[in-house]
C-alpha atoms as a PDB file:
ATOM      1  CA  UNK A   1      99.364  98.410 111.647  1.00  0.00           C
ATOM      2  CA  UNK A   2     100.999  97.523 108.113  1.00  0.00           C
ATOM      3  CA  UNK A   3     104.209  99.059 107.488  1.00  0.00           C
ATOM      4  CA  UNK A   4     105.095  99.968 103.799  1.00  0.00           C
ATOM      5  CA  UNK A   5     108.689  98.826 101.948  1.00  0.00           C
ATOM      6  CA  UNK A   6     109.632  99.578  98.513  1.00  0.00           C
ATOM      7  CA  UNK A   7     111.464  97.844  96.371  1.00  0.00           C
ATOM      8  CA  UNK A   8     115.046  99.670  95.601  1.00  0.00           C
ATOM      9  CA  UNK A   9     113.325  99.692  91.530  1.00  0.00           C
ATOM     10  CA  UNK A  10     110.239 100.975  93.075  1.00  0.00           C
ATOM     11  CA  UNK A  11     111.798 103.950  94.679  1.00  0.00           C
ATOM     12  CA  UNK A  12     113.735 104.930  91.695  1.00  0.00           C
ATOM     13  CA  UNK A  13     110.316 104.950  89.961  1.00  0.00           C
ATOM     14  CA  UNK A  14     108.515 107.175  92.328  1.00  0.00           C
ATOM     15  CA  UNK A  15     111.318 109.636  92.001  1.00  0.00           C
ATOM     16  CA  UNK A  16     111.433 110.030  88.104  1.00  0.00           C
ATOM     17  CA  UNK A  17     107.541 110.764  88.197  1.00  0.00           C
ATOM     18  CA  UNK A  18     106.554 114.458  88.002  1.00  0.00           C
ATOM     19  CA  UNK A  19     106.270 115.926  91.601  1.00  0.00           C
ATOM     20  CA  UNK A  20     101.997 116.754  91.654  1.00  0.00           C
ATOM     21  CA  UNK A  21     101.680 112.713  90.070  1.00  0.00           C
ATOM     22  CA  UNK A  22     103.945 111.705  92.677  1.00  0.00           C
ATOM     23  CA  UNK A  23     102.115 113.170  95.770  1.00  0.00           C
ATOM     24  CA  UNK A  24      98.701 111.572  94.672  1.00  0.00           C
ATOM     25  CA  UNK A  25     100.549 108.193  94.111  1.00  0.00           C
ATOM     26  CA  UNK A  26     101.695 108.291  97.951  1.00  0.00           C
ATOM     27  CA  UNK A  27      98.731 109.439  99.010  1.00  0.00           C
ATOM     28  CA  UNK A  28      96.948 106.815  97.357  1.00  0.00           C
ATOM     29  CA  UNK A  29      99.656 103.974  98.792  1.00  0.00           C
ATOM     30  CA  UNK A  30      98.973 105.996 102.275  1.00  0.00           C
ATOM     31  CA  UNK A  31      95.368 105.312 101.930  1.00  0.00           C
ATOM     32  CA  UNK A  32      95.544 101.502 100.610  1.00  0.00           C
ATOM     33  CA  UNK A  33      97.983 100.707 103.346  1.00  0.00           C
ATOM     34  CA  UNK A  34      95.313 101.024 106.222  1.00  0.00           C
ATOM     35  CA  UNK A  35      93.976  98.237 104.740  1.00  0.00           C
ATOM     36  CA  UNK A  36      95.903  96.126 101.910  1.00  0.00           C
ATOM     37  CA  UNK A  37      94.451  92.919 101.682  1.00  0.00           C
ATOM     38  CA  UNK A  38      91.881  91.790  98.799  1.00  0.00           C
ATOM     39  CA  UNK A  39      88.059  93.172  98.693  1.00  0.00           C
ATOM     40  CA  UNK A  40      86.505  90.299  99.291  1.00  0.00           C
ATOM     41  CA  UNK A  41      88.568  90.377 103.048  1.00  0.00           C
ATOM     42  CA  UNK A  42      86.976  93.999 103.277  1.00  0.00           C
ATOM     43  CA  UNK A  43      90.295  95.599 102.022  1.00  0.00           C
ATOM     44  CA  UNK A  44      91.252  97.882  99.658  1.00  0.00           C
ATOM     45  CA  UNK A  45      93.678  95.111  97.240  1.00  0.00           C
ATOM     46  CA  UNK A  46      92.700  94.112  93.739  1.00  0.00           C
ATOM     47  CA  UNK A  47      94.786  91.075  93.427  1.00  0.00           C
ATOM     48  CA  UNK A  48      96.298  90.234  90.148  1.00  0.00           C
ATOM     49  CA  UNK A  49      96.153  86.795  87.755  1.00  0.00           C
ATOM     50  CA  UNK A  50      98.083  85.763  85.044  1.00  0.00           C
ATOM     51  CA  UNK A  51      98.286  88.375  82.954  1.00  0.00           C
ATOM     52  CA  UNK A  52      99.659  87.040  79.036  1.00  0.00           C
ATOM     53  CA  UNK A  53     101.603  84.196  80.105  1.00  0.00           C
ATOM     54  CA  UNK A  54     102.801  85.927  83.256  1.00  0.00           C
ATOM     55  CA  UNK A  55     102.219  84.660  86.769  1.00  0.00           C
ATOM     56  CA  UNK A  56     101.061  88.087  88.883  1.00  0.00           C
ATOM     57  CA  UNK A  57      99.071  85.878  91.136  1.00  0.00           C
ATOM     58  CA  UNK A  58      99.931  87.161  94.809  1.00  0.00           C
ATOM     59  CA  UNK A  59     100.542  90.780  93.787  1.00  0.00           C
ATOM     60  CA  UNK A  60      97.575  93.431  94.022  1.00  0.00           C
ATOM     61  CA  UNK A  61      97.330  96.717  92.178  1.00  0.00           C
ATOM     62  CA  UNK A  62      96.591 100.352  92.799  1.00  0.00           C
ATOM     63  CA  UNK A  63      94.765 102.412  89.745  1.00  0.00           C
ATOM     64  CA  UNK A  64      94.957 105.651  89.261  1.00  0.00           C
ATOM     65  CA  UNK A  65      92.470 106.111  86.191  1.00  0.00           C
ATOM     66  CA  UNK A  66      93.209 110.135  86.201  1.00  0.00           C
ATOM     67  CA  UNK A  67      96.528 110.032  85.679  1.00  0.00           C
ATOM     68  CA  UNK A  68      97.080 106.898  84.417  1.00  0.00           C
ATOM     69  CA  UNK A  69      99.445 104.756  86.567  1.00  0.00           C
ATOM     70  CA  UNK A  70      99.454 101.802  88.131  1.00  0.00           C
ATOM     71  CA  UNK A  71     100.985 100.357  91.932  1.00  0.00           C
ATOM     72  CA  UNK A  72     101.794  96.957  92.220  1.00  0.00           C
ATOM     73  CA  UNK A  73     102.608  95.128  95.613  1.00  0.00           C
ATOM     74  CA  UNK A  74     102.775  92.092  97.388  1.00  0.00           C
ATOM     75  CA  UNK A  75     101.652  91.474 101.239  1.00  0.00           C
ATOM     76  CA  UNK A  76     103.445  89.307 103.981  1.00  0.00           C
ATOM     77  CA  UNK A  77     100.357  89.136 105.652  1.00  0.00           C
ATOM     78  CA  UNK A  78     101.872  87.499 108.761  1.00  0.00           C
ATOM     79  CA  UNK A  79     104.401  90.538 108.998  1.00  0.00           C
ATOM     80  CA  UNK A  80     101.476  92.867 108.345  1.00  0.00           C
ATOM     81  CA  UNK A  81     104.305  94.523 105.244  1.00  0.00           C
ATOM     82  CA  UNK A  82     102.960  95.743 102.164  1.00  0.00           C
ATOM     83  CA  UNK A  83     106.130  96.032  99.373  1.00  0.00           C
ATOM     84  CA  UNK A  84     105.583  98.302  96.858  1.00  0.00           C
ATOM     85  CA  UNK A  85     106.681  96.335  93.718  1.00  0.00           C
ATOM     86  CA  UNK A  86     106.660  99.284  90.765  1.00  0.00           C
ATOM     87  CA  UNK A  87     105.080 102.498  90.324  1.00  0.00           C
ATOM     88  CA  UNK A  88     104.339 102.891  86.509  1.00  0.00           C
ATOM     89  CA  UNK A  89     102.630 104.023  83.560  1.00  0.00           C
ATOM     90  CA  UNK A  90     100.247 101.578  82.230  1.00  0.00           C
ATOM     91  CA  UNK A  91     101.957 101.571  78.555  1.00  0.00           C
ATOM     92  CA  UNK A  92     100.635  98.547  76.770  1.00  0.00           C
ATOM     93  CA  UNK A  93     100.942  96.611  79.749  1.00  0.00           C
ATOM     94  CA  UNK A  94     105.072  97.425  80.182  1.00  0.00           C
ATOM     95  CA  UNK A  95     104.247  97.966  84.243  1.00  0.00           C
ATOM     96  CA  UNK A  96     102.892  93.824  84.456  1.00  0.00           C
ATOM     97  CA  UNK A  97     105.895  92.802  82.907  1.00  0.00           C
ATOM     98  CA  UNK A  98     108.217  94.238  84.986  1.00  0.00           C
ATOM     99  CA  UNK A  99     106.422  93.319  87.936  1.00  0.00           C
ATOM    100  CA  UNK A 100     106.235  90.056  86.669  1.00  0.00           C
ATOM    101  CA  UNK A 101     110.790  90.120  86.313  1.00  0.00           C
ATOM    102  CA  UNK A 102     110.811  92.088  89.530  1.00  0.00           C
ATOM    103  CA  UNK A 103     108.406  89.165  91.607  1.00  0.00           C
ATOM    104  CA  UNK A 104     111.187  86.810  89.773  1.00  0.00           C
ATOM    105  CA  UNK A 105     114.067  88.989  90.875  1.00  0.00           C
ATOM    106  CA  UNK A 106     113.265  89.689  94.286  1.00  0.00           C
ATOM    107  CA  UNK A 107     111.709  85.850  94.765  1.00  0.00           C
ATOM    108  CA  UNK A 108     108.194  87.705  95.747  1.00  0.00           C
END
């Protein structure tokens, strides 16, 4: 069974988003966790590329069309842990940036 970690950024994020945004966002992570890894393994994961100069490869996103934010996270597949990354709006790309300085950071 995967077990879900956030990223000390990651929790701050989910907390400053508006409480009815924030229960769909867990929900969503709730249903993504059952099964993380990329489609083509039968999962849930979108996995990202380089995305303008930035290396995202090895991180996997969550879209929320409706509402208009976006999950990234990273899997230690051997651990079964999916780490939540950032929850964030997808403002001209702002949330793939910061992934891509907190993958940096946090040596993802």
């Amino acid at each position: 069974m995967w077990k879900i970690e956030f990223l000390p950024e990651a929790l701050s994020d989910l907390a400053c988003i508006d409480r009815g945004v924030r229960a769909q966002v867990v929900k969503g992570i709730n249903k993504v966790v059952q099964n993380p890894v990329a489609k083509y393994k039968g999962g849930y994961g979108k996995l990202l590329r380089n995305q303008k100069g930035k290396d995202l490869s090895g991180l996997y996103k969550i879209k929320y069309r409706d509402i208009g934010i976006r999950v990234i996270y990273a899997l230690k597949e051997q651990n079964e842990i999916m780490t939540i990354v950032i929850v964030g709006a997808r403002a001209d790309d702002e949330v793939y940036n910061e992934a891509y300085r907190r993958k940096l950071k946090h040596n993802i």
